[in-house]
N, C-alpha and C. Protein backbone atom coordinates (compact mmCIF):
# COMPACT_ATOMS: atom_id res chain seq x y z
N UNK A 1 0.84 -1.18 0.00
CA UNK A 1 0.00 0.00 0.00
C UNK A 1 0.88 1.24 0.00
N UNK A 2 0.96 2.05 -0.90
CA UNK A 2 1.07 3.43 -0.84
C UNK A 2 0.88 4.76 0.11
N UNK A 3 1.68 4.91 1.21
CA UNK A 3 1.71 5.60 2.25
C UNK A 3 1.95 7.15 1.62
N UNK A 4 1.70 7.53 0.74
CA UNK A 4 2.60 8.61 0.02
C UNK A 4 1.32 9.74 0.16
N UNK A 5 1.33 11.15 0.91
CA UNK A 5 -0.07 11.45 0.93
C UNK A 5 -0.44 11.92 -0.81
N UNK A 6 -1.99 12.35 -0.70
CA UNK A 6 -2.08 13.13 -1.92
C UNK A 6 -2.14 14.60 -2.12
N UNK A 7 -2.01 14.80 -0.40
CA UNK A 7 -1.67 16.42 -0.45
C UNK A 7 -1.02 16.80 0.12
N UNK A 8 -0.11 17.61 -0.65
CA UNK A 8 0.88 18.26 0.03
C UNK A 8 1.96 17.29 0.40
N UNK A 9 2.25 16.32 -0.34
CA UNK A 9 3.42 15.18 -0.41
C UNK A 9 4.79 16.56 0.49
N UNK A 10 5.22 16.18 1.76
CA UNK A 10 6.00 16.35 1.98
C UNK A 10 7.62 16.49 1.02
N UNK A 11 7.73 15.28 0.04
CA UNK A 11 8.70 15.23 -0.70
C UNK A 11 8.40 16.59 -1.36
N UNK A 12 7.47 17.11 -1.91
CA UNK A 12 7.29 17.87 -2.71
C UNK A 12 7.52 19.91 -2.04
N UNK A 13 7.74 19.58 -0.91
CA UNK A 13 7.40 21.17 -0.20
C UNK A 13 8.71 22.34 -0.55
N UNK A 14 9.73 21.38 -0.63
CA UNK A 14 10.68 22.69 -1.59
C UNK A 14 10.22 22.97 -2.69
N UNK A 15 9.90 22.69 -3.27
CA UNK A 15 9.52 23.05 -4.92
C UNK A 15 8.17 23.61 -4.71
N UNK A 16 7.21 23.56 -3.41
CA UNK A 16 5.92 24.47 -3.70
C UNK A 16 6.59 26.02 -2.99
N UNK A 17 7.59 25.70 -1.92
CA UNK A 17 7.71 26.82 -1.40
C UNK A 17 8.66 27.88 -2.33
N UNK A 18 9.49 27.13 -2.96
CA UNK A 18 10.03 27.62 -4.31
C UNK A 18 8.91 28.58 -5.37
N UNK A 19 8.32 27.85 -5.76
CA UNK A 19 6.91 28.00 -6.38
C UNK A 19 6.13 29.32 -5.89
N UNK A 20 5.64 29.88 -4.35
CA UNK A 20 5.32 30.87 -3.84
C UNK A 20 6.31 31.81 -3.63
N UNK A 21 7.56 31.69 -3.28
CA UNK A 21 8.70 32.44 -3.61
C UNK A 21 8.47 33.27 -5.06
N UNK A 22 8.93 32.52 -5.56
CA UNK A 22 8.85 33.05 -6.97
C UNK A 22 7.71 32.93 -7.85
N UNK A 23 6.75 33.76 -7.43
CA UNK A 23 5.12 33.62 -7.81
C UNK A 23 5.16 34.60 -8.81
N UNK A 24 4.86 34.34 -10.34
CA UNK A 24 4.60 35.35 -11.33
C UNK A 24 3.72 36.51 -10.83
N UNK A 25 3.74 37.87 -11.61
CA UNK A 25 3.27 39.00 -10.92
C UNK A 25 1.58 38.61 -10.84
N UNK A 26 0.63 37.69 -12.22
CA UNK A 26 -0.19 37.97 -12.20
C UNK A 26 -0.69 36.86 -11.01
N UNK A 27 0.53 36.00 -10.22
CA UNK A 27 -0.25 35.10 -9.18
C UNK A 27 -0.11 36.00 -8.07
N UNK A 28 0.71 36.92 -7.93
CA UNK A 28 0.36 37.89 -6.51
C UNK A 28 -0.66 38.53 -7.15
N UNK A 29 -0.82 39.45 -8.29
CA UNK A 29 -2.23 39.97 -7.93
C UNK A 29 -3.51 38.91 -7.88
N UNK A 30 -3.73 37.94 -8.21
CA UNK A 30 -4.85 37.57 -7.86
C UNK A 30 -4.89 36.78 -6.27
N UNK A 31 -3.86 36.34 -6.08
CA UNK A 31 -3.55 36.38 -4.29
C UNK A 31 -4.03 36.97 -3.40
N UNK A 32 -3.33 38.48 -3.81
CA UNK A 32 -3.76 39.63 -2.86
C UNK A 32 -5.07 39.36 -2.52
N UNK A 33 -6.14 38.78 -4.02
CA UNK A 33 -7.90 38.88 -3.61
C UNK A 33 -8.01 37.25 -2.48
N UNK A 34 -7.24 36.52 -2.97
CA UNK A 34 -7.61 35.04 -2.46
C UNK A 34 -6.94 34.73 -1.02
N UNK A 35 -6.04 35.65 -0.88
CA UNK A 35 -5.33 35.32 0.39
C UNK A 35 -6.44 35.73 1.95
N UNK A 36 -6.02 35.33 2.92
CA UNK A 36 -6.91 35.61 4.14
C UNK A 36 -8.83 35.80 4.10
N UNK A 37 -8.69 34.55 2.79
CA UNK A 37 -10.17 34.67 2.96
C UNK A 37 -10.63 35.79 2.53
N UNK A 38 -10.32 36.45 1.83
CA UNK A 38 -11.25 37.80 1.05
C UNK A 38 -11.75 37.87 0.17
N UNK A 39 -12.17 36.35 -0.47
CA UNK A 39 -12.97 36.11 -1.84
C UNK A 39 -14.11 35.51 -0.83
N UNK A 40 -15.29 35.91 -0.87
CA UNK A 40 -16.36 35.43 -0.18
C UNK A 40 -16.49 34.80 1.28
N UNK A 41 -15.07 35.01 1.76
CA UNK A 41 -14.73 34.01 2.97
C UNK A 41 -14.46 32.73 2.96
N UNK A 42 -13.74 32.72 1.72
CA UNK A 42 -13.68 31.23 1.09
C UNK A 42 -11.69 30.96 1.26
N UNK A 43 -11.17 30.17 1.57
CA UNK A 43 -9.69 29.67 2.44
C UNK A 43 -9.45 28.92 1.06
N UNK A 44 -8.02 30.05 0.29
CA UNK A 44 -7.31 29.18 -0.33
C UNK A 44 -6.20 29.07 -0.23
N UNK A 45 -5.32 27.95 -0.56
CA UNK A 45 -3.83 27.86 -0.66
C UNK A 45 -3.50 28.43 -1.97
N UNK A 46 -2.24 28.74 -2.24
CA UNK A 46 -1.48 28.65 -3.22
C UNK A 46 -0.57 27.87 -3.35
N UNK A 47 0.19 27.00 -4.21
CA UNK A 47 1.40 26.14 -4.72
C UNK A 47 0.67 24.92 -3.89
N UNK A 48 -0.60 24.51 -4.24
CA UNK A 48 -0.65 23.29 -3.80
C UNK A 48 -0.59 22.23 -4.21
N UNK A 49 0.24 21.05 -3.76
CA UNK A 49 0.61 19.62 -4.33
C UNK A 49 -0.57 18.81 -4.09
N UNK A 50 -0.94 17.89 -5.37
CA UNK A 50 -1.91 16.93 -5.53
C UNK A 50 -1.61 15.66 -6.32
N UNK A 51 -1.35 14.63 -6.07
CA UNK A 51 -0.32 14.10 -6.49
C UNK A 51 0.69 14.54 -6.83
N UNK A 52 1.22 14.09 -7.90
CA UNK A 52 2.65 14.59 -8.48
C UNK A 52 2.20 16.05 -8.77
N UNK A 53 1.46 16.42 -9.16
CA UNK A 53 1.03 17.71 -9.68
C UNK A 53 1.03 18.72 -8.94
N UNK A 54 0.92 20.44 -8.63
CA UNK A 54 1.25 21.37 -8.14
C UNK A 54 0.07 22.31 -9.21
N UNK A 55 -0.84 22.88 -8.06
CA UNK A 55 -1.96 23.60 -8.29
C UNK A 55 -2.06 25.49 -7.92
N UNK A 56 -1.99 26.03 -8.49
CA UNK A 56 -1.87 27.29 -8.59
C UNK A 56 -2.45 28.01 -7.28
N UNK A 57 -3.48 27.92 -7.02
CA UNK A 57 -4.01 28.05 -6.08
C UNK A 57 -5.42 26.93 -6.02
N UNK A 58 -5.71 26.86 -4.76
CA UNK A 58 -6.31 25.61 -4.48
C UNK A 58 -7.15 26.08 -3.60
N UNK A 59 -8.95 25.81 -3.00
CA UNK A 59 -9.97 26.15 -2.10
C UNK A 59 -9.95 24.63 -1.68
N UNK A 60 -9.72 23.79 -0.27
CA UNK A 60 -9.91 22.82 0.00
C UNK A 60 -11.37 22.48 0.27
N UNK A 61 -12.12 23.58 0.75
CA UNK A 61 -13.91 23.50 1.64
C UNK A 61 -14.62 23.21 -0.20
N UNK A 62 -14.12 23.31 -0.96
CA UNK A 62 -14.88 23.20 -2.31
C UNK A 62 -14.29 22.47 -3.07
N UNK A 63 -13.32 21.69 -2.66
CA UNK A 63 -12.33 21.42 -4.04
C UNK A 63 -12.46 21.99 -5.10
N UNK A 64 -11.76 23.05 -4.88
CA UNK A 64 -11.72 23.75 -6.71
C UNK A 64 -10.04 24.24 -6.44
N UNK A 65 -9.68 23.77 -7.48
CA UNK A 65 -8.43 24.41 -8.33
C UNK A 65 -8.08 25.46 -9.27
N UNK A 66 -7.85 26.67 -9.37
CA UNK A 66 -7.37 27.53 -10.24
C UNK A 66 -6.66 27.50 -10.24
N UNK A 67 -6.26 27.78 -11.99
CA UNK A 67 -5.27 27.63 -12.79
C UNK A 67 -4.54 29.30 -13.57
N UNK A 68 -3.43 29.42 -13.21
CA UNK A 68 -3.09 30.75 -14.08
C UNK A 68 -2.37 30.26 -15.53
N UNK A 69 -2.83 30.86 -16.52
CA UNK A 69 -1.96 30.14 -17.97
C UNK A 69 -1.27 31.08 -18.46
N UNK A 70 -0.22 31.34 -18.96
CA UNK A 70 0.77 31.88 -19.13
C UNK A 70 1.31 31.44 -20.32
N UNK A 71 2.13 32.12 -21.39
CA UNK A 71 2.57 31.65 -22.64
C UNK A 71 3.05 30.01 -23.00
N UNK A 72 3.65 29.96 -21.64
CA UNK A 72 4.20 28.46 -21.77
C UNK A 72 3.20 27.69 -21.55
N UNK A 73 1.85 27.95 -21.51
CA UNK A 73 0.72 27.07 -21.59
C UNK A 73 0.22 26.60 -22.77
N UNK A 74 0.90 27.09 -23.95
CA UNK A 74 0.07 27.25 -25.02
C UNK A 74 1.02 26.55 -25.99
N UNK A 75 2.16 25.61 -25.80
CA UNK A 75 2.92 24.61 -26.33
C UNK A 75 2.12 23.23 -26.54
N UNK A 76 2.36 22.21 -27.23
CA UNK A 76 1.22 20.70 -27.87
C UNK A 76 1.67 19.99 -26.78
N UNK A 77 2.70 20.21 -26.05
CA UNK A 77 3.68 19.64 -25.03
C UNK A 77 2.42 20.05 -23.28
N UNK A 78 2.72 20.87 -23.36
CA UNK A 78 2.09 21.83 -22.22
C UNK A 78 0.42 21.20 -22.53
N UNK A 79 -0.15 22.03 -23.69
CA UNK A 79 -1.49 21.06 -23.53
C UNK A 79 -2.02 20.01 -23.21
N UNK A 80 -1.16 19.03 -23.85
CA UNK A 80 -0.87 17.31 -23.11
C UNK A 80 -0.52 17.18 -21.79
N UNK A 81 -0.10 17.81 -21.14
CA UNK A 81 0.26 18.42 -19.69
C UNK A 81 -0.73 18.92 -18.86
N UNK A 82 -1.38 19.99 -19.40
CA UNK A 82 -2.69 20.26 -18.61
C UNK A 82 -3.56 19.71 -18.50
N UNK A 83 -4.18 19.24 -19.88
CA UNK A 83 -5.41 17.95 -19.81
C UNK A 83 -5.13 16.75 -19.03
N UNK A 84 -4.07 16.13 -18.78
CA UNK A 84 -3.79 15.16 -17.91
C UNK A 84 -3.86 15.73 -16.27
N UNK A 85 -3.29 16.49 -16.26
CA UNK A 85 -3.37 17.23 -15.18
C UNK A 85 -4.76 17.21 -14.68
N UNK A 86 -5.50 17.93 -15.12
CA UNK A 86 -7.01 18.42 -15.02
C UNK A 86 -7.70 16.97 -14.97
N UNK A 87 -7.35 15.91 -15.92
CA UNK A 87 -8.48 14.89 -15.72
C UNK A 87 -7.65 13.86 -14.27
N UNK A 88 -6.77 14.21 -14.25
CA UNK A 88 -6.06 13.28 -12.79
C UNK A 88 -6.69 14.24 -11.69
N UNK A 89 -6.85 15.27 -11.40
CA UNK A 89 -7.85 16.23 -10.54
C UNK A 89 -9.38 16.02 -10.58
N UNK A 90 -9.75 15.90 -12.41
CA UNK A 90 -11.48 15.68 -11.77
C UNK A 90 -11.52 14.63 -11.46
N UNK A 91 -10.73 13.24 -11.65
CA UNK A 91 -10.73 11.69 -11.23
C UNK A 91 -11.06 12.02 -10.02
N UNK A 92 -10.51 12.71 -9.02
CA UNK A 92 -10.38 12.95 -7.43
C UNK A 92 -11.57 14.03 -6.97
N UNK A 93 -12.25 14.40 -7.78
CA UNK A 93 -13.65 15.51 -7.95
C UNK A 93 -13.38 16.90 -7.40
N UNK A 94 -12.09 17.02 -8.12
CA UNK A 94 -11.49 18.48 -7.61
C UNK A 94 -12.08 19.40 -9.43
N UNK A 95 -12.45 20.09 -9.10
CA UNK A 95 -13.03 21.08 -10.37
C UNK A 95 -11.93 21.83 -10.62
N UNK A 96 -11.30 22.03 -12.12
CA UNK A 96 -10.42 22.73 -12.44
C UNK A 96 -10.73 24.31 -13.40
N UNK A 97 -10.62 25.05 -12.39
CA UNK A 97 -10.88 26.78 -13.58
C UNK A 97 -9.34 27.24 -13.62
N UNK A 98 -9.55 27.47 -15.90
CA UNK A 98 -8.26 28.22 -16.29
C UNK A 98 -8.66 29.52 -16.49
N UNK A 99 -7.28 30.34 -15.88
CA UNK A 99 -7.89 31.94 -16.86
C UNK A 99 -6.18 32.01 -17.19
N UNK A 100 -6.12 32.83 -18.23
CA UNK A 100 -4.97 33.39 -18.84
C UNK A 100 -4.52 34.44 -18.10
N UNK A 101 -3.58 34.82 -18.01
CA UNK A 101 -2.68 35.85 -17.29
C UNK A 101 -3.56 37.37 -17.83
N UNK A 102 -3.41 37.28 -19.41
CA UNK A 102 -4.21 38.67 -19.33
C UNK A 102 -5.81 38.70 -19.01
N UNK A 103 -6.10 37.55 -18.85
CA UNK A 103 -7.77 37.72 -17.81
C UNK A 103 -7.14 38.61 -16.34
N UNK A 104 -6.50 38.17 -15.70
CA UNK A 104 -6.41 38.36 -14.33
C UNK A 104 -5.85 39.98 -14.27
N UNK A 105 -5.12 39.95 -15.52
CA UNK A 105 -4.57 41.62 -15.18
C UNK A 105 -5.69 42.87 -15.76
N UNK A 106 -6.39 42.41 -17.19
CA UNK A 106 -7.21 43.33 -17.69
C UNK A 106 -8.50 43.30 -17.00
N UNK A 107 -8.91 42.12 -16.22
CA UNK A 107 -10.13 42.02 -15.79
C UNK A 107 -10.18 41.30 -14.53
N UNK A 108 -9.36 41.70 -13.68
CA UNK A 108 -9.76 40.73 -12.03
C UNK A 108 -11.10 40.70 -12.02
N UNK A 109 -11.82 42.02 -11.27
CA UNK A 109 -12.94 41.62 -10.71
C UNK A 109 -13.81 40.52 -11.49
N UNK A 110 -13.64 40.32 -13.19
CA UNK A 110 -14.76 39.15 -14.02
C UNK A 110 -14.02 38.30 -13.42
N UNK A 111 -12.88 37.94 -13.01
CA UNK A 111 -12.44 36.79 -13.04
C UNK A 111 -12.73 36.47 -11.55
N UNK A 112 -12.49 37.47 -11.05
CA UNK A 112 -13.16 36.81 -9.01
C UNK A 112 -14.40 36.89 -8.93
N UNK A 113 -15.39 37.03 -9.79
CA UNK A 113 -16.83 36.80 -10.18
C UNK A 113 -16.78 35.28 -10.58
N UNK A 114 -16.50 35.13 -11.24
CA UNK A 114 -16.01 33.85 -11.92
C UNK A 114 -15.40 32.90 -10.82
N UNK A 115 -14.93 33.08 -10.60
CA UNK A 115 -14.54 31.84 -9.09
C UNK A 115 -15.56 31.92 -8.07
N UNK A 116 -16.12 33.11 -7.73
CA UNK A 116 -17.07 33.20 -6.41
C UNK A 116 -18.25 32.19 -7.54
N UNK A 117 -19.16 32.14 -8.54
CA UNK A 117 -20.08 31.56 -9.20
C UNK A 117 -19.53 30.19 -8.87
N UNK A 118 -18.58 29.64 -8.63
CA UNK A 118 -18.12 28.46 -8.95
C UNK A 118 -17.97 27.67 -7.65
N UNK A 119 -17.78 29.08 -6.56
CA UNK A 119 -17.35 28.31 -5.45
C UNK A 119 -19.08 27.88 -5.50
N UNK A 120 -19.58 28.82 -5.45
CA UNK A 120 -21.28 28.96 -5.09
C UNK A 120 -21.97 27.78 -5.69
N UNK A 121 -21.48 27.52 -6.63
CA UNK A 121 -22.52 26.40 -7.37
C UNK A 121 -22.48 24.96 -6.65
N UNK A 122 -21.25 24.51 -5.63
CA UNK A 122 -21.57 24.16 -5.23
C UNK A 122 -21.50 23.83 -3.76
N UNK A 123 -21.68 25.08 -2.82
CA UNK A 123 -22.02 25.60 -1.22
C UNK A 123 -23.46 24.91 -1.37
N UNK A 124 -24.00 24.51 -0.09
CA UNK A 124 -25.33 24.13 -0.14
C UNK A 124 -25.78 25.67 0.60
C-alpha cells in the first residue's frame, strides 16, 4: 500500500515553497484577492501539491483548483500536460478553472466573479 499522501506530499514542499517564492506577478495579484479569505470568505492555498502535480491556487472546503496560464501554456507539449493534469484532478472531484494571465490583469474583478459563481454552485 502506498503511504505517500495526496496532499501536500512532503517530498514535494521545496519546490511548492520555491513556487510561492517566486510567484509570477499575475499570481500575486490575484492572491492579494484570495489570500486571508477575502474572496467570499472562502480559504485558499497557493502552490498546492496533488499528487505529483502542483496547483496554482487551491480552495480545499470546495475542491476547486485555479489555474493561471501563461505563454508556456500554449505549447502541444504543455497542452498534453494540462489535460492530464485536469483529468487526474477531476478523477479525485477536484473542479479545475483556467484563466490566462491577461484575464487576471485586464479584468480581475470578471475573473473573481467567476470563481465566487463556482465556489457557489456548489455551497449548499
Amino acid at each position: 500500500m502506498n503511504d505517500t499522501p495526496i496532499h501536500n506530499n512532503p517530498e514535494m514542499k521545496r519546490l511548492r515553497k520555491s513556487l510561492r517564492n517566486d510567484a509570477t506577478p499575475t499570481e500575486r495579484e490575484l492572491w492579494n484577492v484570495l489570500q486571508h479569505s477575502n474572496l467570499g470568505g472562502y480559504k485558499f492555498r497557493r502552490q498546492h501539491s496533488v499528487g505529483r502535480y502542483i496547483v496554482d491556487f487551491y480552495c480545499p472546503s470546495e475542491r476547486l483548483a485555479v489555474e493561471l496560464d501563461g505563454d508556456s501554456h500554449f505549447t502541444d507539449e504543455a497542452i498534453d500536460y494540462d489535460r492530464e493534469r485536469t483529468a487526474f484532478l477531476n478523477a479525485l472531484d477536484i473542479r479545475v478553472l483556467r484563466f490566462l494571465n491577461t484575464d487576471v490583469h485586464e479584468n480581475l474583478d470578471a475573473v473573481c466573479e467567476r470563481i465566487l459563481e463556482e465556489l457557489k454552485a456548489t455551497t449548499p
